[in-house]
N, C-alpha and C. Protein backbone atom coordinates (compact mmCIF):
# COMPACT_ATOMS: atom_id res chain seq x y z
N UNK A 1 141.73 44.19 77.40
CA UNK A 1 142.22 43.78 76.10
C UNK A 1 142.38 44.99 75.17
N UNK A 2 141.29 46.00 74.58
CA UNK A 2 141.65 46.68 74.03
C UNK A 2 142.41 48.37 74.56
N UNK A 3 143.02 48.27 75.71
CA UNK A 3 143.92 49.19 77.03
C UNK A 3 145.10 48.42 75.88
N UNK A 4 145.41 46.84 75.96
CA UNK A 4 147.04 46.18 75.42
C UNK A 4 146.77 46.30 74.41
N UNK A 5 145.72 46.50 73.55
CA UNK A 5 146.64 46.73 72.12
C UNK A 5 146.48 48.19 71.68
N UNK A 6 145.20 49.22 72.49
CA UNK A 6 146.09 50.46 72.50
C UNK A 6 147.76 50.42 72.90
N UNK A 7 148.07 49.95 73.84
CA UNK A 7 149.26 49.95 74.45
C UNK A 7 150.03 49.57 73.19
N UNK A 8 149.79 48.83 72.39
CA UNK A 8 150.42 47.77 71.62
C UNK A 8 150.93 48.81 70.42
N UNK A 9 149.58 49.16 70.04
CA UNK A 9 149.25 50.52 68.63
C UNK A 9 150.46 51.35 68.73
N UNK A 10 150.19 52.16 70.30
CA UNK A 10 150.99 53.54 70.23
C UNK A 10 152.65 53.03 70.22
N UNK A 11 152.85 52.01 70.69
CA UNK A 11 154.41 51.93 71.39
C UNK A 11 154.88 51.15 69.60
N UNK A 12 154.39 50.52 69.41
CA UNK A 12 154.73 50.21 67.47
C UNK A 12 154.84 52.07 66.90
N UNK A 13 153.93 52.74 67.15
CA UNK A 13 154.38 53.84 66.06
C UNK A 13 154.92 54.50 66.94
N UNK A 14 155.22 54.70 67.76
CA UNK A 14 156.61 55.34 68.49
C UNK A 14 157.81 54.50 67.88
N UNK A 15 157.79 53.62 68.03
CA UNK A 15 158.76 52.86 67.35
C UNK A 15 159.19 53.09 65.88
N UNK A 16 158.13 53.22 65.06
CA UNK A 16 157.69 53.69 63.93
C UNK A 16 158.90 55.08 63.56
N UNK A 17 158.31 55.92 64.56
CA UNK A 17 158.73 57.28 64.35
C UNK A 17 160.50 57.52 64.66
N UNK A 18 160.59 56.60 65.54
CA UNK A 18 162.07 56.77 66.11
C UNK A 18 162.96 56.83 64.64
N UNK A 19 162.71 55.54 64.30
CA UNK A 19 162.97 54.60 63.02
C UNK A 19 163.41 55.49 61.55
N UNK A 20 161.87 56.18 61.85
CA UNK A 20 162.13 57.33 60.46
C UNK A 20 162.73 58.13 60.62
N UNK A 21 163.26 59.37 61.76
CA UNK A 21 163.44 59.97 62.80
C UNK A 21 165.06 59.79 62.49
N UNK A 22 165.25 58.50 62.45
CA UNK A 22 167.35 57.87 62.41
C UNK A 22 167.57 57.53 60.87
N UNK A 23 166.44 57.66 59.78
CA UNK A 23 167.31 57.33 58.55
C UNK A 23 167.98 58.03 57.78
N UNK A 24 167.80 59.63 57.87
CA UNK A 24 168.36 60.56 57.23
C UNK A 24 168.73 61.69 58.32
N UNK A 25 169.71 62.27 57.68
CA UNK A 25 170.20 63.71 58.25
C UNK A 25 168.65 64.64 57.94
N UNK A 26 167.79 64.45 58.49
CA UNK A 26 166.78 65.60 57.95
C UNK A 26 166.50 67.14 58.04
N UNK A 27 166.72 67.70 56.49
CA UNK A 27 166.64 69.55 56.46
C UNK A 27 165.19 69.96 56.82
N UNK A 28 164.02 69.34 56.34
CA UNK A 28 163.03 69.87 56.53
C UNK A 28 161.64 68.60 56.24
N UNK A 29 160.47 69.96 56.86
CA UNK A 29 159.92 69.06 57.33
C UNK A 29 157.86 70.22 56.72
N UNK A 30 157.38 69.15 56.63
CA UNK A 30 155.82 70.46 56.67
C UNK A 30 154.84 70.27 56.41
N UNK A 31 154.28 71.05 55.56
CA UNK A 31 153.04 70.29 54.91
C UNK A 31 152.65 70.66 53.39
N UNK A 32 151.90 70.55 52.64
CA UNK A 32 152.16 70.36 51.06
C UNK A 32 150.33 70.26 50.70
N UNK A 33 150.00 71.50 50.44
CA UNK A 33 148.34 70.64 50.17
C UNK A 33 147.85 71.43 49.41
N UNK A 34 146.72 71.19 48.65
CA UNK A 34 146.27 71.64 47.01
C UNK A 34 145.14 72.58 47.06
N UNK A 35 145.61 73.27 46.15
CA UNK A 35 144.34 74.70 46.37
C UNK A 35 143.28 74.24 45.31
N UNK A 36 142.22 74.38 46.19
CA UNK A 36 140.64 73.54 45.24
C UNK A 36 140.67 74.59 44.00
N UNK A 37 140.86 75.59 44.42
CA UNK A 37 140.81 76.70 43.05
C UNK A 37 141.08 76.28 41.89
N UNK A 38 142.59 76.04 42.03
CA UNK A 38 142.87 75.83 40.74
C UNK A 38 142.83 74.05 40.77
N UNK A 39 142.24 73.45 41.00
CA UNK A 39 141.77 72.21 40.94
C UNK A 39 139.92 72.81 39.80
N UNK A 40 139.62 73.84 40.17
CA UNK A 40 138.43 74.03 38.65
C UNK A 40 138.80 74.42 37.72
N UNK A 41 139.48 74.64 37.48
CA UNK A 41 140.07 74.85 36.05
C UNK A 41 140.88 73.28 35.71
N UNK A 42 140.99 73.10 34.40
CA UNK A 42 142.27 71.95 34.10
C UNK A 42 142.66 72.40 32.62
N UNK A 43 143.60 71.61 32.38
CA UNK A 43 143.56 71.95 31.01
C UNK A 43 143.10 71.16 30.02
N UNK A 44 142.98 71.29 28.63
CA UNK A 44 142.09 70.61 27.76
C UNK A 44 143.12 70.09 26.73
N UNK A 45 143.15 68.57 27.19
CA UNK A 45 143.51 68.15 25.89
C UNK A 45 143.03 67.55 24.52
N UNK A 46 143.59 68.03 23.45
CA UNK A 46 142.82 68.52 22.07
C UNK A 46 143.94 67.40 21.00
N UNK A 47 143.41 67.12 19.84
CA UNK A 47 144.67 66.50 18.76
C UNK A 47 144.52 68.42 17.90
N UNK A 48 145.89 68.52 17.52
CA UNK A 48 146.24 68.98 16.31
C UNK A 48 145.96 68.70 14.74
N UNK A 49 146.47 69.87 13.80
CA UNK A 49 145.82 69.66 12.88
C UNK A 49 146.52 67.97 12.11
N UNK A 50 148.04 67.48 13.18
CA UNK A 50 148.39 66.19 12.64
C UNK A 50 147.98 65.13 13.05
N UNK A 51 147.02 64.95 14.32
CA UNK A 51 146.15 64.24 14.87
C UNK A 51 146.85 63.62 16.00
N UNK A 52 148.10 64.59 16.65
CA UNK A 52 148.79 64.40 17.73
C UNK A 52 148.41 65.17 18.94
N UNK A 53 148.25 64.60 20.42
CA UNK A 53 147.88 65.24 21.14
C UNK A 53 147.64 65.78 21.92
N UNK A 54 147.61 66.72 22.44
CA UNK A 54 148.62 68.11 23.14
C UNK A 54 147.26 68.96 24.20
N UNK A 55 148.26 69.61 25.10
CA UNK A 55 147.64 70.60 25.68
C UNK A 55 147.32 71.71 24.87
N UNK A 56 146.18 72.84 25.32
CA UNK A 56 145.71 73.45 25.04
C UNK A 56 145.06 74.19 25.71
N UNK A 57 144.86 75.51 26.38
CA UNK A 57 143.81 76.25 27.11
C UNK A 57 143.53 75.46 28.21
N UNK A 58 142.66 76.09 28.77
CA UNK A 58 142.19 75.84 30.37
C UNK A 58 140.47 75.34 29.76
N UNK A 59 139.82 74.96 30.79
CA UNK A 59 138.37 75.09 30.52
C UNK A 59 137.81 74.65 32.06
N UNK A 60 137.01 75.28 32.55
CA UNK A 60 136.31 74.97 33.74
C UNK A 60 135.78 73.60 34.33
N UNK A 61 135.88 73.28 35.53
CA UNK A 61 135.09 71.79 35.37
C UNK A 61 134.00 72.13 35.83
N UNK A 62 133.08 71.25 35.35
CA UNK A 62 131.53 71.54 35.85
C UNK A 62 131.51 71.33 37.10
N UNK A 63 130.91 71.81 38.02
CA UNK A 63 130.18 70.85 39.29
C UNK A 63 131.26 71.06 40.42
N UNK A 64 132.19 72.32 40.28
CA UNK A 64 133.14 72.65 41.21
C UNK A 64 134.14 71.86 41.39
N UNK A 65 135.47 71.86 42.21
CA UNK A 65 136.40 71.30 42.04
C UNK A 65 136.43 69.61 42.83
N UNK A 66 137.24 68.95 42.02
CA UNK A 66 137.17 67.33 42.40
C UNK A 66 139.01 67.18 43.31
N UNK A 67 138.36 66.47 44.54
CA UNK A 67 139.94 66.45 45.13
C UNK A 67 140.69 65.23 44.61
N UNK A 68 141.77 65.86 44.30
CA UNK A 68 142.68 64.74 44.17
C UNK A 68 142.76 63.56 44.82
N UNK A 69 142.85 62.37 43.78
CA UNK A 69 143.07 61.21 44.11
C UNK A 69 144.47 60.86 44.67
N UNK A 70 144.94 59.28 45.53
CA UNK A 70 145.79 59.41 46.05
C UNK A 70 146.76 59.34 45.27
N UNK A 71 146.90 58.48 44.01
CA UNK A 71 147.77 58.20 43.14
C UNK A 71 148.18 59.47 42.69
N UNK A 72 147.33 60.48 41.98
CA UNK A 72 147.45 61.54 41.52
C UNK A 72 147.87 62.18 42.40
N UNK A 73 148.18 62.55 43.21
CA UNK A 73 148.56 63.39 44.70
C UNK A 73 150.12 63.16 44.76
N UNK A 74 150.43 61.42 45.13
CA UNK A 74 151.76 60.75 45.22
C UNK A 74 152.68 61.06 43.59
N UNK A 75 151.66 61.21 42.37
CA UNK A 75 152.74 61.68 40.86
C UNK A 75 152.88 63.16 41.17
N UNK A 76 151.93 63.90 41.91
CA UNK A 76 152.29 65.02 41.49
C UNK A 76 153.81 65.77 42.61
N UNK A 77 153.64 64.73 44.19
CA UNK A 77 154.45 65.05 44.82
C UNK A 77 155.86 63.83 44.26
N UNK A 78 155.92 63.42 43.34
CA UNK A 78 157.52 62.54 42.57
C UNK A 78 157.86 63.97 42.02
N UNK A 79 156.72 64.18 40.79
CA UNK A 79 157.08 65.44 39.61
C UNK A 79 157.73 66.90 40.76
N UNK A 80 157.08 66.65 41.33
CA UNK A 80 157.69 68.39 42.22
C UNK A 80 158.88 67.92 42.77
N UNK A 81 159.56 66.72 43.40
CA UNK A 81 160.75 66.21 43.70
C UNK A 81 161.57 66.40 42.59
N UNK A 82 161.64 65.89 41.74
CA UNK A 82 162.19 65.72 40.63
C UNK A 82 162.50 67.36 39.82
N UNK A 83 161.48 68.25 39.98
CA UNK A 83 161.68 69.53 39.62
C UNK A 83 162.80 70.39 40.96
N UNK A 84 162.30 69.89 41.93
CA UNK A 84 163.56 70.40 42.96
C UNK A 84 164.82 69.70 43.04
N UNK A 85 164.75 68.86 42.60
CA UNK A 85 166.51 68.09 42.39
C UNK A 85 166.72 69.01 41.17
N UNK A 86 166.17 69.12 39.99
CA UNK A 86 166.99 69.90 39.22
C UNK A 86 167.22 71.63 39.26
N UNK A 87 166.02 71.79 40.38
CA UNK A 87 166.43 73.89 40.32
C UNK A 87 167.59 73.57 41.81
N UNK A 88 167.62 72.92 42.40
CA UNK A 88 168.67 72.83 43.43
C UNK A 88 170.37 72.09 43.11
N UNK A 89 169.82 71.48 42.25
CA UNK A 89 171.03 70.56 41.27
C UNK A 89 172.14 69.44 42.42
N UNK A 90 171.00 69.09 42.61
CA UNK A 90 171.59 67.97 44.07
C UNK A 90 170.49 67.27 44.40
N UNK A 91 170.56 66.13 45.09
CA UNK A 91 169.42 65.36 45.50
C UNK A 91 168.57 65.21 46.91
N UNK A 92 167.71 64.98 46.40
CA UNK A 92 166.30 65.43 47.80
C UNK A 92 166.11 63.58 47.97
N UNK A 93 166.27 63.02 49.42
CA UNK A 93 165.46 61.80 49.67
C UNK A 93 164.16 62.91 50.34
N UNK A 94 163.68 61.35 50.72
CA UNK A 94 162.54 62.13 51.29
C UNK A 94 161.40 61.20 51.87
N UNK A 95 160.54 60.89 52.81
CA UNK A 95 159.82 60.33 53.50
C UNK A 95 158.15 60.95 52.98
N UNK A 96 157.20 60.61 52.61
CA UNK A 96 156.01 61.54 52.65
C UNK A 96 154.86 60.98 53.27
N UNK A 97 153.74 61.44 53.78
CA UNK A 97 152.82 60.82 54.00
C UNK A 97 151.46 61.16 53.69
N UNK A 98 150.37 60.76 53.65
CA UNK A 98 149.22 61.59 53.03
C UNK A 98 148.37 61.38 54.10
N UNK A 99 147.69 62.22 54.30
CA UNK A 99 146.82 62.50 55.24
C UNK A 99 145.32 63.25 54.84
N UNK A 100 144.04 62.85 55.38
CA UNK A 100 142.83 63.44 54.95
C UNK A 100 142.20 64.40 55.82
N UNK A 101 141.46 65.56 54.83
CA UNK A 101 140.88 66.34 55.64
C UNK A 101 139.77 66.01 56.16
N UNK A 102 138.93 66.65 57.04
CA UNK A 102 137.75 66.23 56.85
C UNK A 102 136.76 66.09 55.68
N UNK A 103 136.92 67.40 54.63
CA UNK A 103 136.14 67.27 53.58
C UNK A 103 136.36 66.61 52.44
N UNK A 104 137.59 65.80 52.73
CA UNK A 104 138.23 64.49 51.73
C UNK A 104 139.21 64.84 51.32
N UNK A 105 139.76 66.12 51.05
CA UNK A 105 140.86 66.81 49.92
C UNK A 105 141.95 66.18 50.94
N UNK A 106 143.34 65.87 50.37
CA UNK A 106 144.54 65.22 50.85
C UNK A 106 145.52 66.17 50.57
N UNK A 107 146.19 66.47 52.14
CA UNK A 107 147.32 67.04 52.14
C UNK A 107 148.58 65.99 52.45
N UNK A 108 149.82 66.57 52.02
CA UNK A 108 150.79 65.97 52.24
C UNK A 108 152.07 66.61 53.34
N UNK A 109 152.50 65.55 54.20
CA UNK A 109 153.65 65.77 55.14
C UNK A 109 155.12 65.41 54.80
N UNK A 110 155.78 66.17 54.35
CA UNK A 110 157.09 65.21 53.86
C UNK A 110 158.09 65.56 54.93
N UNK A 111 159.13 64.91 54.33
CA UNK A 111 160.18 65.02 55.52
C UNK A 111 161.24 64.92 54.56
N UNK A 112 162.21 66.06 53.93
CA UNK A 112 162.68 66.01 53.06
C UNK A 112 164.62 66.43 54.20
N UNK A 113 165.45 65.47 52.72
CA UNK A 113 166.99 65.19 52.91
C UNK A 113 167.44 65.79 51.96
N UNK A 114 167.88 67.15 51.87
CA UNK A 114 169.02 67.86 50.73
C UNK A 114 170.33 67.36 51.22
N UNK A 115 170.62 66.70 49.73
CA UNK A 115 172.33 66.51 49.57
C UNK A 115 173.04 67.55 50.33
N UNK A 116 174.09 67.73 51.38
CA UNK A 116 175.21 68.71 51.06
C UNK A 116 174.05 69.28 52.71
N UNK A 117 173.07 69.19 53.04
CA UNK A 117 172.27 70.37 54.01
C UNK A 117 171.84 71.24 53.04
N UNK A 118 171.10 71.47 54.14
CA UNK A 118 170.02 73.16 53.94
C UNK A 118 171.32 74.50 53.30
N UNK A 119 171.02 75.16 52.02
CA UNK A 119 171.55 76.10 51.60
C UNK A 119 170.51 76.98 51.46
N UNK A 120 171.21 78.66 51.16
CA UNK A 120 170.40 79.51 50.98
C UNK A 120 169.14 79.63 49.86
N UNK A 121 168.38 79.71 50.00
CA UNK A 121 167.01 79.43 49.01
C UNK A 121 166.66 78.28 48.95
N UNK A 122 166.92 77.77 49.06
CA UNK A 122 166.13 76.19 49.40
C UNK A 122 164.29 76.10 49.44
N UNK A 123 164.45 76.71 50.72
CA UNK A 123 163.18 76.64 51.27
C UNK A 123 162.23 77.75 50.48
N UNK A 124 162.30 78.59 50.26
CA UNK A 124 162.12 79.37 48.85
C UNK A 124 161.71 78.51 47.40
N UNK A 125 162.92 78.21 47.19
CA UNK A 125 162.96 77.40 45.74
C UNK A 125 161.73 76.39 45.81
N UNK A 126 161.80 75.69 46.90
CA UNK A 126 161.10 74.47 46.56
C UNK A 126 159.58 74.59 47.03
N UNK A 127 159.54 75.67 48.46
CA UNK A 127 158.33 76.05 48.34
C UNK A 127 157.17 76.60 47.16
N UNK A 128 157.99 77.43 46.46
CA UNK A 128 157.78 78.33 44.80
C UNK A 128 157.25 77.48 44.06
N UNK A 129 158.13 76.01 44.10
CA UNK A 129 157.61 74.73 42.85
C UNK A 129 156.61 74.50 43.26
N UNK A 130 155.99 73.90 44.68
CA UNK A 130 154.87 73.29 45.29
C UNK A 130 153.68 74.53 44.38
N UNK A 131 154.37 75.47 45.33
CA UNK A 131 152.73 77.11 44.74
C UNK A 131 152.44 77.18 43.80
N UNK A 132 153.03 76.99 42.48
CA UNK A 132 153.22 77.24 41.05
C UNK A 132 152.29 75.94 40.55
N UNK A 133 152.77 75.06 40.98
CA UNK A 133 152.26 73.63 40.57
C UNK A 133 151.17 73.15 41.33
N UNK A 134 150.55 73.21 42.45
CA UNK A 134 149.69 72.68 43.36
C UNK A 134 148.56 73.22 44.25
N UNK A 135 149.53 74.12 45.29
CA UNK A 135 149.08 74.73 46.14
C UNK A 135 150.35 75.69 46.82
N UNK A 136 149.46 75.03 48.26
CA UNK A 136 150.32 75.92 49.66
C UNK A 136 151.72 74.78 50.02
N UNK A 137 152.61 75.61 50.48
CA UNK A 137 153.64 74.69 50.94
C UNK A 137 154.13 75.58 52.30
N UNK A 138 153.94 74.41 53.39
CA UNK A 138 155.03 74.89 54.67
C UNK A 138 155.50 73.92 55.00
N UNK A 139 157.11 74.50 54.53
CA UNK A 139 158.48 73.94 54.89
C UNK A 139 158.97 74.74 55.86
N UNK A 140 159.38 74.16 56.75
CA UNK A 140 160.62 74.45 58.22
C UNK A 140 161.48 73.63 58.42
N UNK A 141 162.36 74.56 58.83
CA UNK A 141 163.41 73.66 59.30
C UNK A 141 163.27 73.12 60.47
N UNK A 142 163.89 71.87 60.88
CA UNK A 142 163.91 71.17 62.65
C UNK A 142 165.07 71.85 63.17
N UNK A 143 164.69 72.28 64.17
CA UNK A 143 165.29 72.55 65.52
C UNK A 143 166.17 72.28 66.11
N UNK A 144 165.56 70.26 66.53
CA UNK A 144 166.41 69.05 66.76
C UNK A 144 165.91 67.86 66.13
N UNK A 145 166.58 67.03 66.45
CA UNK A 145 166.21 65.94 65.73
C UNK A 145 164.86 65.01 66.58
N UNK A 146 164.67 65.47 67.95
CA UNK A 146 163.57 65.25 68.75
C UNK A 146 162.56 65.76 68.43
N UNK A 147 162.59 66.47 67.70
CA UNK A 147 161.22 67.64 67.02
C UNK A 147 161.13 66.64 65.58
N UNK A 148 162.05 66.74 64.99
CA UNK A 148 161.70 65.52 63.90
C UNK A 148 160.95 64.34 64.03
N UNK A 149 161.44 63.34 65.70
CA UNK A 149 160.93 62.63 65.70
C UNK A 149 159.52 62.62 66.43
N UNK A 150 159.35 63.76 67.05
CA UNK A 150 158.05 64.20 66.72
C UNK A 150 157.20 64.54 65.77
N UNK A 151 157.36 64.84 65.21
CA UNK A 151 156.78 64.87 63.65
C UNK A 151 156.08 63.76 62.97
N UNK A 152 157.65 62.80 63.31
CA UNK A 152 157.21 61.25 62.46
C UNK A 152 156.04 61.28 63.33
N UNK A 153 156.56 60.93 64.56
CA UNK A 153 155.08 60.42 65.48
C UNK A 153 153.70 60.49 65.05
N UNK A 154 153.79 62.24 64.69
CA UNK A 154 152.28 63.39 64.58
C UNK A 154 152.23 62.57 63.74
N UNK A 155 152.56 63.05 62.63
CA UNK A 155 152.01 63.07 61.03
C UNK A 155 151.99 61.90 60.39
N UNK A 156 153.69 60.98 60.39
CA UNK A 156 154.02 60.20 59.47
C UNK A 156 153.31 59.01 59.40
N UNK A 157 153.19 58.40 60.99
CA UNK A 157 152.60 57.44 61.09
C UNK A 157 151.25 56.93 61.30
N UNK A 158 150.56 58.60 61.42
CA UNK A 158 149.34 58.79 62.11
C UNK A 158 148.34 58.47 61.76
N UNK A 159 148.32 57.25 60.25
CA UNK A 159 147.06 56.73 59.39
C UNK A 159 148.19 55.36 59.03
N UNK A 160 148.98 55.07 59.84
CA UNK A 160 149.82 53.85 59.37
C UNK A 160 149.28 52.79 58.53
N UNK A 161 147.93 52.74 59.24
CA UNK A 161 147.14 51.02 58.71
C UNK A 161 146.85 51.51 57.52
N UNK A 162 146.80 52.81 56.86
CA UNK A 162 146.72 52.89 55.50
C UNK A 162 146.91 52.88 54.67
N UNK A 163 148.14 52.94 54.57
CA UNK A 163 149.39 52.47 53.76
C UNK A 163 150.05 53.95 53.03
N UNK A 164 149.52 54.91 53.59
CA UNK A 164 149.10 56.33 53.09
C UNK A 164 150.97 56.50 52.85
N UNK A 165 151.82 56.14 53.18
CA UNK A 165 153.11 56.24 53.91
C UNK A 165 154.45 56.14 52.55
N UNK A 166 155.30 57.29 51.81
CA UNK A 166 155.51 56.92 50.67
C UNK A 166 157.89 57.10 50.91
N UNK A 167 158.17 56.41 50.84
CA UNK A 167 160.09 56.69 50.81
C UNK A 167 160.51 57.00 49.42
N UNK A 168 161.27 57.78 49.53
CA UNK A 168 162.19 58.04 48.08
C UNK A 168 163.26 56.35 47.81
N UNK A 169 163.50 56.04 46.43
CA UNK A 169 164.08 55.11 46.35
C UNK A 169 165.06 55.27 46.85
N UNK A 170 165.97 56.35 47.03
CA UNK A 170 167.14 56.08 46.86
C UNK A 170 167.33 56.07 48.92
N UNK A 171 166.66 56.23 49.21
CA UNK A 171 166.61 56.27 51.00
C UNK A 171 167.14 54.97 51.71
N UNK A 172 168.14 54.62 51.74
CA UNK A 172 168.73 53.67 52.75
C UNK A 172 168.93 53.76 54.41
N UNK A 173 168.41 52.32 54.70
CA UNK A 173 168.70 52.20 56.57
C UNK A 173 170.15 52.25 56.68
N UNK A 174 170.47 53.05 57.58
CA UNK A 174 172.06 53.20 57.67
C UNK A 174 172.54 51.91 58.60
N UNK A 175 172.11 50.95 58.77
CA UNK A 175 172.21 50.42 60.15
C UNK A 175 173.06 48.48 59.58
C-alpha cells in the first residue's frame, strides 16, 4: 500500500512538473534567498514633527536576525517582480516556489517568462534588484526545456502538500 501511493505521489508531481514545464516559453530559472545579515538591521519607523509616519535610520534587532515569514518572503518576491518589469520595461510571468532550509530561513525558486525572451542584461538587472533588496540571486538560463522540466520536478513541486507554490496573475494555460 504505501509502494502505490509512493507510486501515486511521484507520478502526480511528474505530472505536476510536465504541466509547469508547458505553460510558458521559460528564460530563466534559480534560486532567490535572504542574507540573515541584513535581516539585523531594519529600519525604524518614527512619526514626524506632523505626526506622519515615515522611515528613518536603521537600528539593530536584538537577539540576532529573525527569518522571514512566508507572507513576507512571497511581498517581497511581488515587490522585486514589479521592480524588474519596470528596469526591463516589459513583463515577467513567473512560477515561484518556497522552500525551507534546515535552519528555517526560506529560499525561493522561480521560474521566470520575459516578454520578447532573454535580452542583454537581464540576468544582471534583475539579479542586482534581488542583492540590493534581499539577498543572493542565481539566475540561469535553461538549456532545454527538459532541464526546465526538471527543475519543476526538483524544486517546484518538491513541498507540493504545502501549498508553498506561488503563479503570476497574468500566467495562462495555453491549452
Amino acid at each position: 500500500m504505501a509502494r502505490s501511493r509512493r507510486a501515486l505521489w511521484d507520478g502526480g508531481r511528474e505530472a505536476w512538473a510536465e504541466w509547469l514545464s508547458g505553460l510558458a516559453e521559460w528564460n530563466l530559472f534559480g534560486g532567490l534567498t535572504v542574507d540573515p545579515k541584513r535581516r539585523e538591521v531594519c529600519r525604524m519607523l518614527v512619526r514626524d514633527g506632523n505626526g506622519r509616519l515615515g522611515w528613518k535610520g536603521y537600528r539593530r534587532v536584538e537577539n540576532g536576525p529573525v527569518a522571514p515569514g512566508r507572507d513576507g518572503l512571497l511581498d517581497a518576491f511581488r515587490e522585486w517582480v514589479r521592480a524588474g518589469r519596470r528596469a526591463l520595461g516589459r513583463d515577467i510571468e513567473y512560477v515561484v516556489a518556497l522552500e525551507y532550509h534546515r535552519s528555517g530561513w526560506p529560499h525561493l525558486h522561480p521560474l521566470l517568462a520575459l516578454e520578447g525572451g532573454l535580452m542583454a542584461g537581464d540576468v544582471t538587472t534583475l539579479g542586482g534588484l534581488w542583492y540590493v533588496s534581499q539577498g543572493y540571486a542565481k539566475l540561469e538560463v535553461p538549456r532545454t526545456m527538459e532541464g526546465v522540466a526538471r527543475y519543476c520536478a526538483r524544486y517546484l513541486v518538491k513541498d507540493l502538500d504545502r501549498g508553498d507554490l506561488l503563479f503570476s496573475e497574468g500566467l495562462r494555460c495555453a491549452s
